[in-house]
Structure formats: structure tokens, C-alpha cells
Protein backbone atom coordinates (compact mmCIF):
# COMPACT_ATOMS: atom_id res chain seq x y z
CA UNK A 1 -19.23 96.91 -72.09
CA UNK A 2 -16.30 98.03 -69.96
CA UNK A 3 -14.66 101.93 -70.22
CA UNK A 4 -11.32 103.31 -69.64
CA UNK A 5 -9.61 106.53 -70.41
CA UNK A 6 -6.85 106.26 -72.67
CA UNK A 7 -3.62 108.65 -73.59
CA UNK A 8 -2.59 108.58 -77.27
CA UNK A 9 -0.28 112.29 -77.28
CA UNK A 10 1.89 111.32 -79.95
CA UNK A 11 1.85 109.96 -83.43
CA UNK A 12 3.72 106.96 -82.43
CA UNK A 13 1.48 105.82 -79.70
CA UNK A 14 -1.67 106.22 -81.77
CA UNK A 15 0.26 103.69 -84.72
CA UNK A 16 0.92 101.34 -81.91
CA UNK A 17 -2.47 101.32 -80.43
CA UNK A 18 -4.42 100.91 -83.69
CA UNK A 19 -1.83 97.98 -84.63
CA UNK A 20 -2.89 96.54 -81.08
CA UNK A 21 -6.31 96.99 -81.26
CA UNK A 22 -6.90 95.50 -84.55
CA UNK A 23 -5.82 91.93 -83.85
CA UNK A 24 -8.91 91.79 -81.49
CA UNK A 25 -12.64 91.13 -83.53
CA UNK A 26 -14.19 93.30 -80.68
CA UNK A 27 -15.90 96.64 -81.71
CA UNK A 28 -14.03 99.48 -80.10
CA UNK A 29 -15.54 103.38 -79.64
CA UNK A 30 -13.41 106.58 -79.15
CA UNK A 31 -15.26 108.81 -77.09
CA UNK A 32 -14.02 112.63 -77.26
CA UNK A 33 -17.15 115.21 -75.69
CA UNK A 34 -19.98 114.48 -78.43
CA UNK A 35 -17.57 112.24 -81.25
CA UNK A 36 -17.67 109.06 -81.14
CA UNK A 37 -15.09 107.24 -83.85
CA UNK A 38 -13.81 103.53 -84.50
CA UNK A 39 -11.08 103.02 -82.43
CA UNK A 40 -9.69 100.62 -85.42
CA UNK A 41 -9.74 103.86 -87.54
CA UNK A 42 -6.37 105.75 -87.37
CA UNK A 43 -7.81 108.69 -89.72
CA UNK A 44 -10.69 108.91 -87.15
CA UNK A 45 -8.30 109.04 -84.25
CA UNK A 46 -6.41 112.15 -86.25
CA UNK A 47 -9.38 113.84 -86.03
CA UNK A 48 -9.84 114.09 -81.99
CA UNK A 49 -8.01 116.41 -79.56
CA UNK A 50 -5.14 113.56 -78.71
CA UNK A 51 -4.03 116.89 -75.96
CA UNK A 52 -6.33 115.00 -73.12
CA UNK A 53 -7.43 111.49 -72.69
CA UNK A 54 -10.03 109.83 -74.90
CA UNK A 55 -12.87 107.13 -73.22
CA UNK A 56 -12.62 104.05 -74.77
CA UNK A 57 -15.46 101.77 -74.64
CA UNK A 58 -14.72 98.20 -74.94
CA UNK A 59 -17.82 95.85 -76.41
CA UNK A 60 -16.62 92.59 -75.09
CA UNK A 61 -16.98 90.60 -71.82
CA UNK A 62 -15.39 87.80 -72.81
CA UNK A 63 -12.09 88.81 -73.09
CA UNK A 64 -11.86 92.24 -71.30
CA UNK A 65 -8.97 91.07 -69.24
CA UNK A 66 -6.82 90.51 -71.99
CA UNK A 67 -7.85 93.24 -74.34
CA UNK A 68 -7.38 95.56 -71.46
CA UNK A 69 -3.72 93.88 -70.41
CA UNK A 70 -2.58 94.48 -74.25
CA UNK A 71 -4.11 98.50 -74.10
CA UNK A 72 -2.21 98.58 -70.36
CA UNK A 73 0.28 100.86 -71.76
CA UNK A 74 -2.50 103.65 -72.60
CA UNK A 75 -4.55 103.67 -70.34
CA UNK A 76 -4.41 106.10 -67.59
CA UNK A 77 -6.36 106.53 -63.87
């Protein structure tokens, strides 16, 4: 499992990330403080404080290095 920290602060960027994220068959986790949601799940998304940025926990090893070159554009150090 690899983590990063991701920004979604606007609407826009949390259409485009789901639409990214979905083309992959990996399992994805939002982590916000004690919620933990589907990163596929744009509702579930909604319902976190988008204001800071969100762990994401990537299941995969096999393709981490392209999952995390597509998701390059959210994540942040």
C-alpha cells in the first residue's frame, strides 16, 4: 500500500480526480481524521472537509508509479 496527501479544493478538481481514478481496478481510501470513504465515490468525497488535504491510500504495488503519475496533479508535499 503506498500513501500520499492529496488537494481536491474545488468542485472541478474533485470531478477530474474521480474520472481519473476510476479507469484504474485498484481499491482507493480517502482518509479525513477518523472517515475513511471510496475514493471512486464522488458523493463520499462531498462529504469530507475538501478545506485541507485528504490521505489517500493506494492498494496496489504493481502499478503505483503510474497511478501516482496520473494523480500527480493532486497531490501535494
Amino acid at each position: 500500500m503506498k500513501t500520499v496527501h492529496i488537494s481536491l479544493n474545488s468542485i472541478d478538481k474533485v470531478k477530474a480526480f474521480v474520472n481519473e481514478i476510476t479507469k484504474f481496478d485498484n481499491d482507493f481510501d480517502l482518509v479525513s481524521g477518523r472517515y475513511v470513504i471510496d475514493a471512486k465515490s464522488i458523493m463520499g468525497i462531498f462529504s469530507l472537509d475538501l478545506s485541507k488535504p485528504i490521505e489517500l491510500n493506494i492498494h496496489s504495488e504493481q502499478n503505483a508509479d503510474e497511478i501516482l503519475e496520473v494523480l500527480a496533479p493532486y497531490i501535494v508535499d
